[in-house]
Protein backbone atom coordinates (compact mmCIF):
# COMPACT_ATOMS: atom_id res chain seq x y z
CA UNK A 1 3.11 -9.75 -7.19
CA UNK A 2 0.39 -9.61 -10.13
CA UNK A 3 -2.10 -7.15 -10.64
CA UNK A 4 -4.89 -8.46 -12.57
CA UNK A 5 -7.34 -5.92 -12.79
CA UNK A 6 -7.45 -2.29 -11.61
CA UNK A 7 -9.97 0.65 -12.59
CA UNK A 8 -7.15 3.24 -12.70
CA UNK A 9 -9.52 6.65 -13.44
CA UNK A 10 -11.60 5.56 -10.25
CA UNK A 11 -8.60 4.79 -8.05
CA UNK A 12 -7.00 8.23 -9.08
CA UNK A 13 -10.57 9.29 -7.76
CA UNK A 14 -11.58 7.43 -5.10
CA UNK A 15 -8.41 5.90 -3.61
CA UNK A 16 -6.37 9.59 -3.38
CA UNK A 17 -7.07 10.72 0.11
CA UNK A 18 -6.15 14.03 1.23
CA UNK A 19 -2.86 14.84 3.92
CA UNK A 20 -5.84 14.98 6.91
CA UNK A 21 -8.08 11.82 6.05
CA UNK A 22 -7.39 8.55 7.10
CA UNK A 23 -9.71 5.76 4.99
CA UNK A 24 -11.88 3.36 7.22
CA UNK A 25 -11.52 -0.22 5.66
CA UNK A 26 -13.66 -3.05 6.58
CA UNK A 27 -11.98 -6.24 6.14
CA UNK A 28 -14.27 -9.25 6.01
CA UNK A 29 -13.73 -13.00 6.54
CA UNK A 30 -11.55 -14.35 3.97
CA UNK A 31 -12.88 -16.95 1.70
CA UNK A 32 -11.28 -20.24 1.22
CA UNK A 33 -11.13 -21.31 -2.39
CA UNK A 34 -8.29 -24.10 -1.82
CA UNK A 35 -8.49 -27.66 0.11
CA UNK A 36 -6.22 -26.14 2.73
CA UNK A 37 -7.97 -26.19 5.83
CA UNK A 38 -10.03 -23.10 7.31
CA UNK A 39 -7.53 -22.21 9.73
CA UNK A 40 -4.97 -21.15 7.06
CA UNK A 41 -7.18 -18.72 5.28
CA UNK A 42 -7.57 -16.88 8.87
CA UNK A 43 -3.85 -16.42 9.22
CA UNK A 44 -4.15 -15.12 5.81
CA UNK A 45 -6.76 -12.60 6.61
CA UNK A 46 -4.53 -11.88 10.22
CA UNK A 47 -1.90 -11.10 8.18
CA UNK A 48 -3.20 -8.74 5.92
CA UNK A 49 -4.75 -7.05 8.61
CA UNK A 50 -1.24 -6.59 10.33
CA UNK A 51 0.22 -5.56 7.64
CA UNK A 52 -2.46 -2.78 6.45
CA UNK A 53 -2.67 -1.98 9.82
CA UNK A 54 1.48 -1.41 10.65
CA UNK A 55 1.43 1.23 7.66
CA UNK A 56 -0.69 3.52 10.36
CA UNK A 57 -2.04 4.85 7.02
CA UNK A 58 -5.41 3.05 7.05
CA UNK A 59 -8.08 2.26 10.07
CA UNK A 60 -8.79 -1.01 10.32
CA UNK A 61 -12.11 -2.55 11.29
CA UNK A 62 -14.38 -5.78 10.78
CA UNK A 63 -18.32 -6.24 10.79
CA UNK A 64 -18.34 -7.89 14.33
CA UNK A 65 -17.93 -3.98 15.39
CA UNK A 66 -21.28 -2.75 14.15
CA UNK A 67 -23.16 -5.91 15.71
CA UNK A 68 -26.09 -7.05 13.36
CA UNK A 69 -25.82 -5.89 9.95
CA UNK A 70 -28.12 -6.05 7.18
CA UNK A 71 -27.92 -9.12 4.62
CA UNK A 72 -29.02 -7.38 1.60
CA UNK A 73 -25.43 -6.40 0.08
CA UNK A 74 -26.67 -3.04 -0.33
CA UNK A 75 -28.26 -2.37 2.65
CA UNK A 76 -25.49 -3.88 4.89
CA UNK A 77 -23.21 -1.85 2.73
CA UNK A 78 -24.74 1.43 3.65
CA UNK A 79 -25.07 0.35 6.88
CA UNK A 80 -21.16 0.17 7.24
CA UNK A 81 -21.39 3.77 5.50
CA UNK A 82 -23.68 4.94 7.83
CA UNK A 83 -20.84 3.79 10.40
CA UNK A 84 -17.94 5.87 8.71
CA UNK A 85 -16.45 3.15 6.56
CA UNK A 86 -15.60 4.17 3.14
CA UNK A 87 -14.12 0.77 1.89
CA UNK A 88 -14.83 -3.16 2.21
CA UNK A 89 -12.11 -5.31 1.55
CA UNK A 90 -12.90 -9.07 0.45
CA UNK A 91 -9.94 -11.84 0.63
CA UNK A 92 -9.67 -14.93 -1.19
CA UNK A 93 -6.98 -17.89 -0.67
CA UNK A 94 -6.85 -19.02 -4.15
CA UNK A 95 -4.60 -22.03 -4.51
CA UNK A 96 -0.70 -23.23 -2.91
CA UNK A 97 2.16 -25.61 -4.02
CA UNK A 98 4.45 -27.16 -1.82
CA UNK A 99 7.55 -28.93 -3.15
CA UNK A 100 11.21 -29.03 -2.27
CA UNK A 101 14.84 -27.55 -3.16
CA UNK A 102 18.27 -28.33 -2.50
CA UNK A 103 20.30 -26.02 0.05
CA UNK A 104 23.14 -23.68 -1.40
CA UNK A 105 25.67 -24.29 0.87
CA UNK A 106 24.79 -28.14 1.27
CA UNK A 107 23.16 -30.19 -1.48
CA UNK A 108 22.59 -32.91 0.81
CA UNK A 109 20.53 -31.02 2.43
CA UNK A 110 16.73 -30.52 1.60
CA UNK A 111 14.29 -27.51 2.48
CA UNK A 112 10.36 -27.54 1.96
CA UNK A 113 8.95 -24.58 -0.09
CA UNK A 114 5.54 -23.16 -0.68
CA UNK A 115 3.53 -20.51 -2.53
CA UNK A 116 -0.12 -19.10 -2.18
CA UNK A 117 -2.04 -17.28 -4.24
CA UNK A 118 -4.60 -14.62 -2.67
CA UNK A 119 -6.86 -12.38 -4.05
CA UNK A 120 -7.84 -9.00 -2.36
CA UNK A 121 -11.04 -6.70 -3.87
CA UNK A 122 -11.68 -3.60 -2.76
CA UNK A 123 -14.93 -2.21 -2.48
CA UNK A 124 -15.98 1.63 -2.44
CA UNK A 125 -19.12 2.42 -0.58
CA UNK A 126 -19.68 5.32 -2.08
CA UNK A 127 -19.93 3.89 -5.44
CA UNK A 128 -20.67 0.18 -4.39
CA UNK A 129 -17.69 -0.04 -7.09
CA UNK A 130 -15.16 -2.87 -6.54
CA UNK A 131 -12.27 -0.57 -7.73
CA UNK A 132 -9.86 -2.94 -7.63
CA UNK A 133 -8.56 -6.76 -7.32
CA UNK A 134 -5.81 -7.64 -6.93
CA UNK A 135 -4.09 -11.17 -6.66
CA UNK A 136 -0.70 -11.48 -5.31
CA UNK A 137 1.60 -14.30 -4.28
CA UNK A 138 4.01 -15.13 -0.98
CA UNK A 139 6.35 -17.98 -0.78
CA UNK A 140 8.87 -19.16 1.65
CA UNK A 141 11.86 -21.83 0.77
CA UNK A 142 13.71 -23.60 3.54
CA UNK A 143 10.75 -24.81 5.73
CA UNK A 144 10.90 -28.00 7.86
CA UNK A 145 8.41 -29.29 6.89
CA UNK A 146 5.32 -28.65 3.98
CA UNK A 147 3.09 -27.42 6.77
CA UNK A 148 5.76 -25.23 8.48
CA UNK A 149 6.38 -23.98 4.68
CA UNK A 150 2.71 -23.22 4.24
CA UNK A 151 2.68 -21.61 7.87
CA UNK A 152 5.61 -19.43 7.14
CA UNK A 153 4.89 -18.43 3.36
CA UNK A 154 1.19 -17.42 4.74
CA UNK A 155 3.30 -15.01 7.18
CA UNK A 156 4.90 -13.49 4.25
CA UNK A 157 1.76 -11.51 2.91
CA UNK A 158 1.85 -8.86 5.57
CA UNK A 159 4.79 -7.21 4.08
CA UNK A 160 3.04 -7.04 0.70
CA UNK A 161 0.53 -4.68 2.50
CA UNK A 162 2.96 -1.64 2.32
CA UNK A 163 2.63 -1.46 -1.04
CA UNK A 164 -0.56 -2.44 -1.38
CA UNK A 165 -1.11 0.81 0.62
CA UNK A 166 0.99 2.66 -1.09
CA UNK A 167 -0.84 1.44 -4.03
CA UNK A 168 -4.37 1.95 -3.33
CA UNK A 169 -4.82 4.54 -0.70
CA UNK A 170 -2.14 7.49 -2.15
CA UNK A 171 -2.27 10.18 -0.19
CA UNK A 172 -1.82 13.98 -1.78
CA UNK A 173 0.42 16.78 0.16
CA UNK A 174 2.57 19.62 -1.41
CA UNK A 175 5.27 21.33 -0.68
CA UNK A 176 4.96 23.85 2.36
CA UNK A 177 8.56 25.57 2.75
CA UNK A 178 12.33 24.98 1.30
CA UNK A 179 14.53 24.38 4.03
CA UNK A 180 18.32 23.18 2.46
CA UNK A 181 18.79 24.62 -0.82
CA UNK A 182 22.54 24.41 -3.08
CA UNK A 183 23.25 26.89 -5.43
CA UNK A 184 23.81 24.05 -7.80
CA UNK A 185 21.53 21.13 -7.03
CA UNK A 186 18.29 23.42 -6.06
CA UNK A 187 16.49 21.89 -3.17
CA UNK A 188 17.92 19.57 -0.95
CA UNK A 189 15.62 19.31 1.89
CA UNK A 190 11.70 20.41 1.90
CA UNK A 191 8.81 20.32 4.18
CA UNK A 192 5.46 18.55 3.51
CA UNK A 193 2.33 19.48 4.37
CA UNK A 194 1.85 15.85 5.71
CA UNK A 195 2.79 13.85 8.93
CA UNK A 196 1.37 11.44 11.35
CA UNK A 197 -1.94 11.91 11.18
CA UNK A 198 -2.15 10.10 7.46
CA UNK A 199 0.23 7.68 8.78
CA UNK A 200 3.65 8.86 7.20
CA UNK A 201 6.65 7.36 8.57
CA UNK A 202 10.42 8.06 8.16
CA UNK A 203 11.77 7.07 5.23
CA UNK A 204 8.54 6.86 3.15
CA UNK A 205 8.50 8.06 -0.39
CA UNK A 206 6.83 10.47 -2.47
CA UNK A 207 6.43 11.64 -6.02
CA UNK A 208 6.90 15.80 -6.72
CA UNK A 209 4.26 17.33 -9.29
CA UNK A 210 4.35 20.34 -10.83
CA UNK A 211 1.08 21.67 -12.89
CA UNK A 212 1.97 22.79 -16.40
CA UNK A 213 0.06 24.33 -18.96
CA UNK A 214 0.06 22.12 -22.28
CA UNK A 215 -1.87 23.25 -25.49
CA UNK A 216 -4.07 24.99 -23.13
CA UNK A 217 -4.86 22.35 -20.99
CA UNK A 218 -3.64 21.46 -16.97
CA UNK A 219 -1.80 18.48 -16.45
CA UNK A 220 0.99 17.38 -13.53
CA UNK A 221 4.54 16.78 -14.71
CA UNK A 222 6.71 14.79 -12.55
CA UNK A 223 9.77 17.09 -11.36
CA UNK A 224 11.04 14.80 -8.75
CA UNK A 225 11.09 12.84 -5.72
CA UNK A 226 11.46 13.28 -1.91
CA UNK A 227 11.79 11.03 0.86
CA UNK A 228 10.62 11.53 4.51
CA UNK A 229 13.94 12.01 6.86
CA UNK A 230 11.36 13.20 10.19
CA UNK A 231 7.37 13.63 10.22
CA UNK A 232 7.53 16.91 12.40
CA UNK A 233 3.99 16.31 13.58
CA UNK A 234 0.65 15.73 12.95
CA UNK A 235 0.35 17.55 8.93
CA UNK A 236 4.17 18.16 8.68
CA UNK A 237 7.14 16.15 7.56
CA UNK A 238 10.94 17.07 6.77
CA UNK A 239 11.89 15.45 3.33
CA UNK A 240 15.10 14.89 1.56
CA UNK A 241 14.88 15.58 -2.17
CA UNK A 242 16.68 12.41 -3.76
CA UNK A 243 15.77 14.01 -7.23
CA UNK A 244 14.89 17.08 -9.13
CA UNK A 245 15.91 19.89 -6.92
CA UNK A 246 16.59 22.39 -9.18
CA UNK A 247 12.44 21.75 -10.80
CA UNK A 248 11.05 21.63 -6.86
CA UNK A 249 13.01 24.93 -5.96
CA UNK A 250 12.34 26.76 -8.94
CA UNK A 251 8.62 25.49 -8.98
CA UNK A 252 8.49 26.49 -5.44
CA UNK A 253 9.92 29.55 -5.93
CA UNK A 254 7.65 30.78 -8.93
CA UNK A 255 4.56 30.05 -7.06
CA UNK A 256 3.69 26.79 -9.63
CA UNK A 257 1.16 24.66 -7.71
CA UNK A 258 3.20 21.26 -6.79
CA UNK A 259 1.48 18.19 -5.26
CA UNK A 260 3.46 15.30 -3.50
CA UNK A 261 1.63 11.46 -4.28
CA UNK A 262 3.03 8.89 -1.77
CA UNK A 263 4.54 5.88 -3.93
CA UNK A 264 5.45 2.66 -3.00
CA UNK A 265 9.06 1.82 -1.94
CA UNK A 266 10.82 -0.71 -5.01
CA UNK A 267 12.18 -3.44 -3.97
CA UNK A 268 16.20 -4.35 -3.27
CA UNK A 269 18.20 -6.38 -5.68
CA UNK A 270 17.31 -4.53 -8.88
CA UNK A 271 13.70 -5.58 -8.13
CA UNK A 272 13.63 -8.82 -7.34
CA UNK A 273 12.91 -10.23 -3.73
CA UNK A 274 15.06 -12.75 -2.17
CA UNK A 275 12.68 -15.94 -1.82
CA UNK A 276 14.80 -17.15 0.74
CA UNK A 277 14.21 -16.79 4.40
C-alpha cells in the first residue's frame, strides 16, 4: 500500500471529525484506465464501497441519489453540498499483472496470481480541495485461472478500506472517566467519550494525547494508547490501555486536556501481509 501524495495540514483539518459527526462521502463511478474490461473497474468501485461502508464510520452515498445534478464541476459540487455531503471520492483502476507461481507444498503444482493498482482522490466540498490521493495495490496468488486471479485480487481492496478510514477520516474523543487503575501500571481500563454513533467497534485503536506547554507554545504529546474492549453506547466506549498508564492516569488526574485520535490497526507478521489466500 503506497501513498503518493497527501496534504497532511488539510487532512489534520478537514479529515478530523468530531466523536458525534459521521462524514457523508460521495463515491462516483470509477474510471477505467487499464484494457481490463468495464465490468472489473465496477467490482472495484463495489468493493471499496463495502469496505468504507463495513467500518460504520463513514455514510456512503452516490450521485444517482440526488437525481439530476449540475455538470459544471462546481456547481454539481455544491449541489452535493447543498445535499449534506462533505466529500467526493473519485476511483481509478490504474493497471494489473497476471503471471504464475509454484505451490509450497507441491512444485508441480501451478497457481495464477494477479495485482491491480487503484487510485482513490478525495475531494472536500468545502474547499473544492482534493486533499488526498492515494494509490494502493491488492493481489491474490493461487487463482485457477488469470481471470479468477483478477476476480479474486479485485475482492481484496475492501479490506484496505479500514485503514483507509482510519487514515483519512480520524475521529477525536478524550478521555471521560478512569475505571481500572494499578498502583503500579496507572490506568488500565478508561472510558471514551466515543461509541457507535462515529462507528467505533470493539477492538479498534486509538492514540492518547496529552497537551503540554513547550517554550510557551501548545502542542499534543503522545502518552499512550488504548484499545476499545465494549462501545457502551452511542458517545461512550470502555478501552483497555495497552500503553502509557501511568501518563493517561496522571494526565487524567491533574486535569491536563487529553484527546484520543483513532489510528489504523498494523498489520500481522511484523508488517507484512500474507499474499496468499
Amino acid at each position: 500500500m503506497k501513498k503518493i501524495f497527501s496534504v497532511a495540514v488539510l487532512l489534520l483539518m478537514m479529515l478530523t471529525a468530531s466523536a458525534q459527526d459521521k462524514p457523508t462521502v460521495c463515491v462516483e463511478n470509477f474510471t477505467n484506465n487499464s484494457d481490463l474490461k468495464d465490468t472489473y473497474s465496477k467490482q472495484l468501485q463495489n468493493e471499496i464501497i463495502s469496505g468504507i461502508s463495513a467500518t460504520t464510520r463513514v455514510t456512503i452515498v452516490q450521485p444517482s441519489s440526488y437525481g439530476k445534478l449540475p455538470k459544471d464541476p462546481i456547481a454539481y459540487e455544491d449541489a452535493l453540498k447543498a445535499e449534506g455531503v462533505n466529500f467526493i471520492l473519485k476511483g481509478t483502476l490504474n493497471d494489473y499483472t497476471t503471471g504464475t507461481s509454484k505451490a509450497v507444498l507441491d512444485k508441480n503444482k501451478t497457481y495464477a496470481t494477479a495485482e491491480v493498482s487503484y487510485t482513490l482522490s478525495l475531494i472536500d466540498l468545502e474547499t473544492h480541495q482534493t486533499v488526498s490521493s492515494d494509490t494502493e495495490s491488492c493481489s491474490y496468488a493461487t487463482g485457477s485461472s488469470a481471470a479468477d486471479a483478477l476476480t479474486k485480487a479485485i475482492g481484496e481492496a475492501s479490506e484496505n478500506m479500514k485503514k483507509y478510514v482510519d487514515r483519512h477520516f480520524k475521529i477525536n474523543a478524550t478521555v471521560k472517566a478512569l475505571d481500572q487503575i494499578d498502583p503500579k501500571k496507572g490506568a488500565k481500563t478508561v472510558y471514551i467519550t466515543i461509541g457507535s454513533a462515529a462507528g467505533i467497534t470493539k477492538g479498534d485503536i486509538l492514540e492518547v494525547f496529552a497537551e503540554v506547554n513547550i517554550a510557551g507554545e501548545k502542542a499534543n504529546k503522545k502518552i499512550g494508547e488504548v484499545k476499545v474492549n465494549e462501545v457502551m453506547s452511542a458517545t461512550l466506549s470502555l478501552c483497555n490501555v495497552k500503553d502509557g498508564g501511568v501518563e493517561i492516569k496522571n494526565a487524567f488526574e491533574d486535569g491536563t486536556k487529553i484527546t484520543v485520535i483513532t489510528r489504523a490497526k498494523k498489520d500481522s507478521l511484523f508488517g507484512i501481509k500474507s499474499p496468499f489466500k
